[in-house]
N, C-alpha and C. Protein backbone atom coordinates (compact mmCIF):
# COMPACT_ATOMS: atom_id res chain seq x y z
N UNK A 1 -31.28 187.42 -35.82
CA UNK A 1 -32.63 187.48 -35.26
C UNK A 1 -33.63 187.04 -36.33
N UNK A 2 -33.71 185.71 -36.65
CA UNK A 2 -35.20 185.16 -37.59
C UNK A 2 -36.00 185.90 -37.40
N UNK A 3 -36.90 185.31 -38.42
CA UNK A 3 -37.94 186.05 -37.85
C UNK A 3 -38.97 187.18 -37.53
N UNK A 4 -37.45 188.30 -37.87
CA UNK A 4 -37.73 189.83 -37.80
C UNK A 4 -39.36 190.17 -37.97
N UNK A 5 -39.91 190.09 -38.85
CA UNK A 5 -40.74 190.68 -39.46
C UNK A 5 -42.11 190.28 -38.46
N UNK A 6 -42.03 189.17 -38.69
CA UNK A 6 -43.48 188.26 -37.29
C UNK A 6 -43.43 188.96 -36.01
N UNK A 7 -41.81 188.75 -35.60
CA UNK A 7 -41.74 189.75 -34.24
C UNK A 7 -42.19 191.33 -34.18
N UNK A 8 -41.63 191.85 -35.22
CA UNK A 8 -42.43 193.47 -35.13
C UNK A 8 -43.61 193.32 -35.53
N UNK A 9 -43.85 192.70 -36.46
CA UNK A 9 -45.92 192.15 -36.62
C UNK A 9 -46.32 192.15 -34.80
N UNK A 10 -45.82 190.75 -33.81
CA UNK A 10 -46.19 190.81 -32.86
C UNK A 10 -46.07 191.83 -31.51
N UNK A 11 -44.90 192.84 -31.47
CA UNK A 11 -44.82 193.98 -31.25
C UNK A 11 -46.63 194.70 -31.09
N UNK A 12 -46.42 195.04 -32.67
CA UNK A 12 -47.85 195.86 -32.86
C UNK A 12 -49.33 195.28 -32.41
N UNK A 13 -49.13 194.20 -32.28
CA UNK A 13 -50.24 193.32 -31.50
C UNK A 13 -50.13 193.83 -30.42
N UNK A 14 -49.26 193.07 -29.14
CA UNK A 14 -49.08 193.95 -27.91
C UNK A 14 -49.36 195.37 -28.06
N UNK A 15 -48.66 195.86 -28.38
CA UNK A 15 -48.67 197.26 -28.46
C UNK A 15 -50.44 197.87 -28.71
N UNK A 16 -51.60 197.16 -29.61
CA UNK A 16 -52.77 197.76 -29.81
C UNK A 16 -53.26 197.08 -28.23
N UNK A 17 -53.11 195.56 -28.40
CA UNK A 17 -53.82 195.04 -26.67
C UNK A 17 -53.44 196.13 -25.66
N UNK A 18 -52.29 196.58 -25.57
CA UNK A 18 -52.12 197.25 -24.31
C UNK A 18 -52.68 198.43 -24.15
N UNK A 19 -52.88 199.12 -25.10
CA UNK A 19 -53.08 200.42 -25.48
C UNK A 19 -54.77 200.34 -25.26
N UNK A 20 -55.37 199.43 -25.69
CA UNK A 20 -56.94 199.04 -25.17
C UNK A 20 -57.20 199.27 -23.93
N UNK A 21 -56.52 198.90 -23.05
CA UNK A 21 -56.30 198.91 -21.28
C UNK A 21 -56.32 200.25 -21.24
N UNK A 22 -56.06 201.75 -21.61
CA UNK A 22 -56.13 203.16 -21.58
C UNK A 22 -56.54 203.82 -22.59
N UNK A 23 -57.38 202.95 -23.48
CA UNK A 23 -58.13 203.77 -24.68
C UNK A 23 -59.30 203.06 -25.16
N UNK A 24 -60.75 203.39 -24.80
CA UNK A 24 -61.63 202.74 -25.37
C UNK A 24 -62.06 202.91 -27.21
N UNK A 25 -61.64 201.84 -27.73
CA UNK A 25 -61.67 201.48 -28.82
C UNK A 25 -63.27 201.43 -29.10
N UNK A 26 -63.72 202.03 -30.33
CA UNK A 26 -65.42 201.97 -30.70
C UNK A 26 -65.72 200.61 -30.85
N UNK A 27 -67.09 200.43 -30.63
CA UNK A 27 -67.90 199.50 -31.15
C UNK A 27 -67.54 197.68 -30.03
N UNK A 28 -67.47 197.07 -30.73
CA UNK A 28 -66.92 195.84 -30.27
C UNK A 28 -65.57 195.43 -30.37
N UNK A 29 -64.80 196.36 -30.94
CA UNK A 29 -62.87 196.10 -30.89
C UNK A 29 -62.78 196.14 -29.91
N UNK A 30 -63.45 196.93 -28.95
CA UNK A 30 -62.71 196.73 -27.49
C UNK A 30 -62.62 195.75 -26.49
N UNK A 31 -63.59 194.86 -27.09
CA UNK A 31 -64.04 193.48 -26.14
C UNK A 31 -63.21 192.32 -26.90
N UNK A 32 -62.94 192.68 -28.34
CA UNK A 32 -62.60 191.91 -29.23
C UNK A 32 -60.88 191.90 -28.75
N UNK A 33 -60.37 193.06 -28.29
CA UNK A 33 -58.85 193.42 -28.19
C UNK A 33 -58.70 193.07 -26.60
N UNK A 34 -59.82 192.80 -25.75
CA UNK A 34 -59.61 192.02 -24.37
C UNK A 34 -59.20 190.81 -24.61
N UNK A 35 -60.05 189.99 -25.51
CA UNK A 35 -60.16 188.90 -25.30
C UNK A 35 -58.67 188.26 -26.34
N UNK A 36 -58.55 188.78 -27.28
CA UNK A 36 -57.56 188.60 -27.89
C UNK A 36 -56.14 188.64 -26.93
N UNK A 37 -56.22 189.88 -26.17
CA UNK A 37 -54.84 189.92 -24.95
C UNK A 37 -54.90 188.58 -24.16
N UNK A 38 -56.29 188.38 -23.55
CA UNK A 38 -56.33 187.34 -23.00
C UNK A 38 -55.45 185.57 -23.14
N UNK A 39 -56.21 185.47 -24.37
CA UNK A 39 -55.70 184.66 -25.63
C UNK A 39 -54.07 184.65 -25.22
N UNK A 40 -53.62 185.50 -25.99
CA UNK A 40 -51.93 185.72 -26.11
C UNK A 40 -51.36 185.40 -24.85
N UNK A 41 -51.97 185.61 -23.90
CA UNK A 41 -51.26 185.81 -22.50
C UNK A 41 -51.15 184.62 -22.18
N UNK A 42 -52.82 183.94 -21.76
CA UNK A 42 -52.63 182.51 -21.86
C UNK A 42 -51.55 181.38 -22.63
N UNK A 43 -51.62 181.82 -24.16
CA UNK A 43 -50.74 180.63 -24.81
C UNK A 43 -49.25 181.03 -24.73
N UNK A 44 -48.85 182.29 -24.53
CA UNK A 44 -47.23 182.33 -24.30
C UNK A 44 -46.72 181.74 -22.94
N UNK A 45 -47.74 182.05 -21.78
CA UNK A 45 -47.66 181.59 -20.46
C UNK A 45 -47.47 179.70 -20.73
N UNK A 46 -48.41 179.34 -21.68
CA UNK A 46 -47.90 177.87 -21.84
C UNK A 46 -46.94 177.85 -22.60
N UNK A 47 -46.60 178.14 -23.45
CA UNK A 47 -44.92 178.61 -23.99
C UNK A 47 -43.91 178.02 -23.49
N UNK A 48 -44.45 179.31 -22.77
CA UNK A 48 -43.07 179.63 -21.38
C UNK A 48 -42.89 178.46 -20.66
N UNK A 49 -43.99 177.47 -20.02
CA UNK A 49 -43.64 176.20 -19.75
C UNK A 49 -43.57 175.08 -20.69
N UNK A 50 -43.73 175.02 -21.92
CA UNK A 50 -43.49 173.89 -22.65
C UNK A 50 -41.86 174.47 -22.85
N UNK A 51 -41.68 175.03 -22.97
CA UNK A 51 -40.36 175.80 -23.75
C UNK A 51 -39.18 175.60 -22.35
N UNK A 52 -39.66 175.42 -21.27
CA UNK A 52 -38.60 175.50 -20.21
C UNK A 52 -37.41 175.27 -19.88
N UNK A 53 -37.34 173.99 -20.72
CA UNK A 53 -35.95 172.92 -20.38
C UNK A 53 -35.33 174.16 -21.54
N UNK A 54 -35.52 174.21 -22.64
CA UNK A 54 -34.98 175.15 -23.78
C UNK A 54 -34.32 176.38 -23.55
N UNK A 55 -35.36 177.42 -22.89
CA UNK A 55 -35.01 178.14 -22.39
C UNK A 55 -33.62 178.28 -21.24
N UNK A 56 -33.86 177.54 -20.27
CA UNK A 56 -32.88 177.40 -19.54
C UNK A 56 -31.71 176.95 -19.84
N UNK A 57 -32.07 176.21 -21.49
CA UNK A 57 -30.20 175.30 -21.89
C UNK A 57 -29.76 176.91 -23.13
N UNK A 58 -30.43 177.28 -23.69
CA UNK A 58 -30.19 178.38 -24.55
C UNK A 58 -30.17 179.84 -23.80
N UNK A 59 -30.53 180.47 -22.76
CA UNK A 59 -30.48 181.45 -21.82
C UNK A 59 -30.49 181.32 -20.73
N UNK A 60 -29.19 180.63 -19.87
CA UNK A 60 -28.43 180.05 -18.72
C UNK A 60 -28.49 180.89 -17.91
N UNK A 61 -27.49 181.91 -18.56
CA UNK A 61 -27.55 182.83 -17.51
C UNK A 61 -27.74 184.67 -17.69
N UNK A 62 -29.07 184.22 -18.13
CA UNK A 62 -30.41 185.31 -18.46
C UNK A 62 -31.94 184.56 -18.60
N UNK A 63 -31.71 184.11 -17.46
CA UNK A 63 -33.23 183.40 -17.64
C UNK A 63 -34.83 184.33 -18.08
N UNK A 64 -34.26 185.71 -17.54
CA UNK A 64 -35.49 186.64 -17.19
C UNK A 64 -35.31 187.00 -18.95
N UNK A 65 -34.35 187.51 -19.43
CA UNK A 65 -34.16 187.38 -20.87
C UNK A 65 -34.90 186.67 -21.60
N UNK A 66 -34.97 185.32 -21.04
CA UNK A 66 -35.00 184.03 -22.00
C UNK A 66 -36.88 184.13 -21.88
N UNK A 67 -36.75 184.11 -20.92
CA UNK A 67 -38.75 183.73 -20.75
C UNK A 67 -39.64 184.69 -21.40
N UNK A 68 -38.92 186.29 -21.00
CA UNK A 68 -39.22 187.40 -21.31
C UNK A 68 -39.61 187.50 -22.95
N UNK A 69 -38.61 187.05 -23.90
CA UNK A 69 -38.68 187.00 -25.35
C UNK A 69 -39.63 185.80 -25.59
N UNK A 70 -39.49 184.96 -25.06
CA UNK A 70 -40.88 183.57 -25.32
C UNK A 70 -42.02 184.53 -25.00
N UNK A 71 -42.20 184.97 -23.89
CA UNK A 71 -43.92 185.75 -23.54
C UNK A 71 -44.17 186.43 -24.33
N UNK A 72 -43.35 187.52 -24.80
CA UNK A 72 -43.52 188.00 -25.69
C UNK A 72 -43.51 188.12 -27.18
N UNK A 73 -42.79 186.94 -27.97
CA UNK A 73 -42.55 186.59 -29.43
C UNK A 73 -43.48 185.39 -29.49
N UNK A 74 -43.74 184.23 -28.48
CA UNK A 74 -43.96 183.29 -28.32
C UNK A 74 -43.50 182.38 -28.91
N UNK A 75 -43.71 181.59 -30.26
CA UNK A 75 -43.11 180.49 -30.83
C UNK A 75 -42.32 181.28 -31.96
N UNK A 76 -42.51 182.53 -32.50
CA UNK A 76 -41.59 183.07 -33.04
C UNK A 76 -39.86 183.16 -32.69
N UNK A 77 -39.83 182.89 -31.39
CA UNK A 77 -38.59 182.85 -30.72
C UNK A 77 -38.45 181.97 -30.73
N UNK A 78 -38.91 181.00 -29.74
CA UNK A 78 -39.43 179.48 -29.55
C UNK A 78 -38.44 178.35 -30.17
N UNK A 79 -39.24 178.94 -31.73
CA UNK A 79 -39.25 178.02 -32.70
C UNK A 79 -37.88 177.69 -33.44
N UNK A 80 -36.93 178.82 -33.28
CA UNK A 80 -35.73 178.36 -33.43
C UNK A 80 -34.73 177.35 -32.78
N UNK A 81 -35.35 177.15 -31.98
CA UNK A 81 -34.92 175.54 -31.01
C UNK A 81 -35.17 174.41 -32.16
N UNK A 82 -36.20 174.89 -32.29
CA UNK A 82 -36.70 173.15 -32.76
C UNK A 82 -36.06 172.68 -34.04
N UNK A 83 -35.76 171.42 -34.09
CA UNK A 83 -35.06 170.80 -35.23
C UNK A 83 -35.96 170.55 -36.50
């Protein structure tokens, strides 16, 4: 598993975005930790389709697996495809 360290870095990302959604954060973090989720969501969602053909030749048959770790690691996962 490359990588390790970026992925639990990105873990704790998710993990504060989501936690925003049921905890108002002071001041302007809280608008700051919307828009940031926003962000993430958007560019893994394109990820997930630039990454497609990949996904599907490297997680055949675990697709929900395969997309699942792109949305969520994004090019941290990704990126081990690439030459």
């Amino acid at each position: 598993m490359p990588n390790t360290v970026g992925k639990i870095m990105m873990l704790l990302v998710w993990a504060v975005v989501i936690a925003n959604i049921w905890i108002d954060f002071p001041g302007p973090l809280d608008s700051w930790l919307g828009w940031i989720g926003a962000l993430l969501v958007a560019a893994h969602l394109i990820e997930c389709a630039v990454f497609s053909a990949k996904i599907r030749q490297h997680h055949a048959g675990e697709l929900a697996l395969g997309y699942g770790a792109v949305f969520l690691f994004g090019i941290l996962h990704a990126g081990q495809w690439q030459e």
